[in-house]
C-alpha atoms as a PDB file:
ATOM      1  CA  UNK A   1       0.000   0.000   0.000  1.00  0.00           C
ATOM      2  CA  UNK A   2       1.943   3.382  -0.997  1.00  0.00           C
ATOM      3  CA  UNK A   3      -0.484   5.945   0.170  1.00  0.00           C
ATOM      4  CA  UNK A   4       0.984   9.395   0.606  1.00  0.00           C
ATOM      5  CA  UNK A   5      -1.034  10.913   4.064  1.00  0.00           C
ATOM      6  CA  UNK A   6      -2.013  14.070   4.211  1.00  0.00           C
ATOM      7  CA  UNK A   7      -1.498  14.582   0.147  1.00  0.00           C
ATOM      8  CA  UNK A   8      -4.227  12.496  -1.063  1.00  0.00           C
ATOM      9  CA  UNK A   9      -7.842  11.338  -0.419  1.00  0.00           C
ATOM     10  CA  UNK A  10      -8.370   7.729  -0.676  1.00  0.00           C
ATOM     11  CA  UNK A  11     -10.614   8.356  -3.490  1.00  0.00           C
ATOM     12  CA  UNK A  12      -7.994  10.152  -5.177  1.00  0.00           C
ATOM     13  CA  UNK A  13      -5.071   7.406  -4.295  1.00  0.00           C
ATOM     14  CA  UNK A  14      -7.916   4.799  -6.169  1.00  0.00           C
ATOM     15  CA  UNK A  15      -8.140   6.727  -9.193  1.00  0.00           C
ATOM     16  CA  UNK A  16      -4.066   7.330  -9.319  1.00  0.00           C
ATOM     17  CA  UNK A  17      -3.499   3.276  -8.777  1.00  0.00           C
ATOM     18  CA  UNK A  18      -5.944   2.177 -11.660  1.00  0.00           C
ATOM     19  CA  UNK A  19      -4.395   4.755 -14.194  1.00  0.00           C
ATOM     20  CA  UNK A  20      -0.819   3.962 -13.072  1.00  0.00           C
ATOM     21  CA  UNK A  21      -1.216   0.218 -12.690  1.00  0.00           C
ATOM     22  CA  UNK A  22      -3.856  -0.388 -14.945  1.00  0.00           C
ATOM     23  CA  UNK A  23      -3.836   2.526 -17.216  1.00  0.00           C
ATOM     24  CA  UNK A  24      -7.453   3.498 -16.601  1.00  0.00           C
ATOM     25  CA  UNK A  25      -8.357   7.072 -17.660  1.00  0.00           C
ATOM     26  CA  UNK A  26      -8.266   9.278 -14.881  1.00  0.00           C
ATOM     27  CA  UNK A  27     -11.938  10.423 -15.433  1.00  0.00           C
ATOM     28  CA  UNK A  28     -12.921   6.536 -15.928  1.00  0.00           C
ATOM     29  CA  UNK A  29     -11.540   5.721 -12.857  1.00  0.00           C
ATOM     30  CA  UNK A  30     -13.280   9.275 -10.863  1.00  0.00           C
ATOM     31  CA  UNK A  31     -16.271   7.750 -12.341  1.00  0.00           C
ATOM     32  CA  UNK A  32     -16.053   4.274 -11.093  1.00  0.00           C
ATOM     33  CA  UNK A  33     -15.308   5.924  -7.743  1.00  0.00           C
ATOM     34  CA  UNK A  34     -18.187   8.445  -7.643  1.00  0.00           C
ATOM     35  CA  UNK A  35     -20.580   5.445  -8.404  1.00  0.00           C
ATOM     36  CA  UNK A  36     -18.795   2.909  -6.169  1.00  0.00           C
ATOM     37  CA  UNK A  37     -18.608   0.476  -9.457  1.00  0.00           C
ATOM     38  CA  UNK A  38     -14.855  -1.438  -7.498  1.00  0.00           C
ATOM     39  CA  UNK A  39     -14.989  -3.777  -4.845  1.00  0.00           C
ATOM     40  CA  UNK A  40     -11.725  -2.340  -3.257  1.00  0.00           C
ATOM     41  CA  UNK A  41      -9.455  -5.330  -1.680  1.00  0.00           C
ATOM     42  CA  UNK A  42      -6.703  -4.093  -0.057  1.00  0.00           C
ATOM     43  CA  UNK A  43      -3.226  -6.018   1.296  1.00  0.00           C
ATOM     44  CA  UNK A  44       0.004  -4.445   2.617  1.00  0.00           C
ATOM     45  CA  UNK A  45      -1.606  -2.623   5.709  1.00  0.00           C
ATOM     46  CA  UNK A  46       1.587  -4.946   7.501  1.00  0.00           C
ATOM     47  CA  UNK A  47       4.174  -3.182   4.872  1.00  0.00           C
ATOM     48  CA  UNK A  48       3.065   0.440   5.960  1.00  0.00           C
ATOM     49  CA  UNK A  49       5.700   2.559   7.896  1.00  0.00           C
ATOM     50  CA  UNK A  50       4.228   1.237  11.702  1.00  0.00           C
ATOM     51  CA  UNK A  51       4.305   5.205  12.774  1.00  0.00           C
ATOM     52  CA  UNK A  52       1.744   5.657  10.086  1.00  0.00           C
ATOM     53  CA  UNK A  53      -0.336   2.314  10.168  1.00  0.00           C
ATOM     54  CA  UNK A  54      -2.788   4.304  12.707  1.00  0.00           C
ATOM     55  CA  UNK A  55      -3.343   6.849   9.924  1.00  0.00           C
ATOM     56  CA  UNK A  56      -3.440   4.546   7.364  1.00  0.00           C
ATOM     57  CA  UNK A  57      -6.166   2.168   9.200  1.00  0.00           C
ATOM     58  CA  UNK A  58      -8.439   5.293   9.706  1.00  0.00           C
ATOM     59  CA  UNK A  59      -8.247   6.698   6.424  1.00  0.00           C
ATOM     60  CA  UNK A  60      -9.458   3.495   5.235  1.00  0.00           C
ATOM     61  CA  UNK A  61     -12.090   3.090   8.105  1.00  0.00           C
ATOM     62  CA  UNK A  62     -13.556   6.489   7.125  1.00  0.00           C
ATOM     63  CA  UNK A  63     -13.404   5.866   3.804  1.00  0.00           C
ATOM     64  CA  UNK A  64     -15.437   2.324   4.173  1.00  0.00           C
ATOM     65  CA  UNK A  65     -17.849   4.261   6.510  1.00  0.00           C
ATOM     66  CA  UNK A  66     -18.984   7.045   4.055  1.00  0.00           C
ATOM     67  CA  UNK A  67     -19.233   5.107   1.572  1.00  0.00           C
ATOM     68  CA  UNK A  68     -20.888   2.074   3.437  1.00  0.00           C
ATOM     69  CA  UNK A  69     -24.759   1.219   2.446  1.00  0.00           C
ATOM     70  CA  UNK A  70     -25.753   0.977   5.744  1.00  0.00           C
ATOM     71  CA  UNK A  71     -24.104   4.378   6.488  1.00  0.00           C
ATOM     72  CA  UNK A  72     -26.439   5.778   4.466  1.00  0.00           C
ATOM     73  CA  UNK A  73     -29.151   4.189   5.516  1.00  0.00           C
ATOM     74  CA  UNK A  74     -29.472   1.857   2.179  1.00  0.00           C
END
């Protein structure tokens, strides 16, 4: 997981990693975001920098939260 904190929203990390890795078109990829179209499966929580893996696990937490169906109340 290379996440930059403090530089870039999760959303915005998502859309970087499928154009980088996958070469999906930035506004593909914003789109896919916006209409939660990825199941998101995430390893390497264990390879993050331990003085950030408390930052790290939040980010994600929030993330998963807001975007949650039962956070908004399906």
């Amino acid at each position: 997981m290379n996440f930059e904190f403090k530089k870039q929203t999760i959303p915005d990390w998502i859309v970087e990693q499928l154009n980088s890795k996958y070469q999906v078109h930035k506004s593909i990829g914003q789109e896919w975001v916006k209409q939660q179209e990825l199941l998101l499966l995430l390893d390497g929580l264990d390879e993050v920098k331990e003085e950030q893996r408390d930052t790290a696990l939040c980010a994600v937490l929030k993330y998963s939260r807001q975007k949650s169906p039962l956070a908004r109340g399906m």
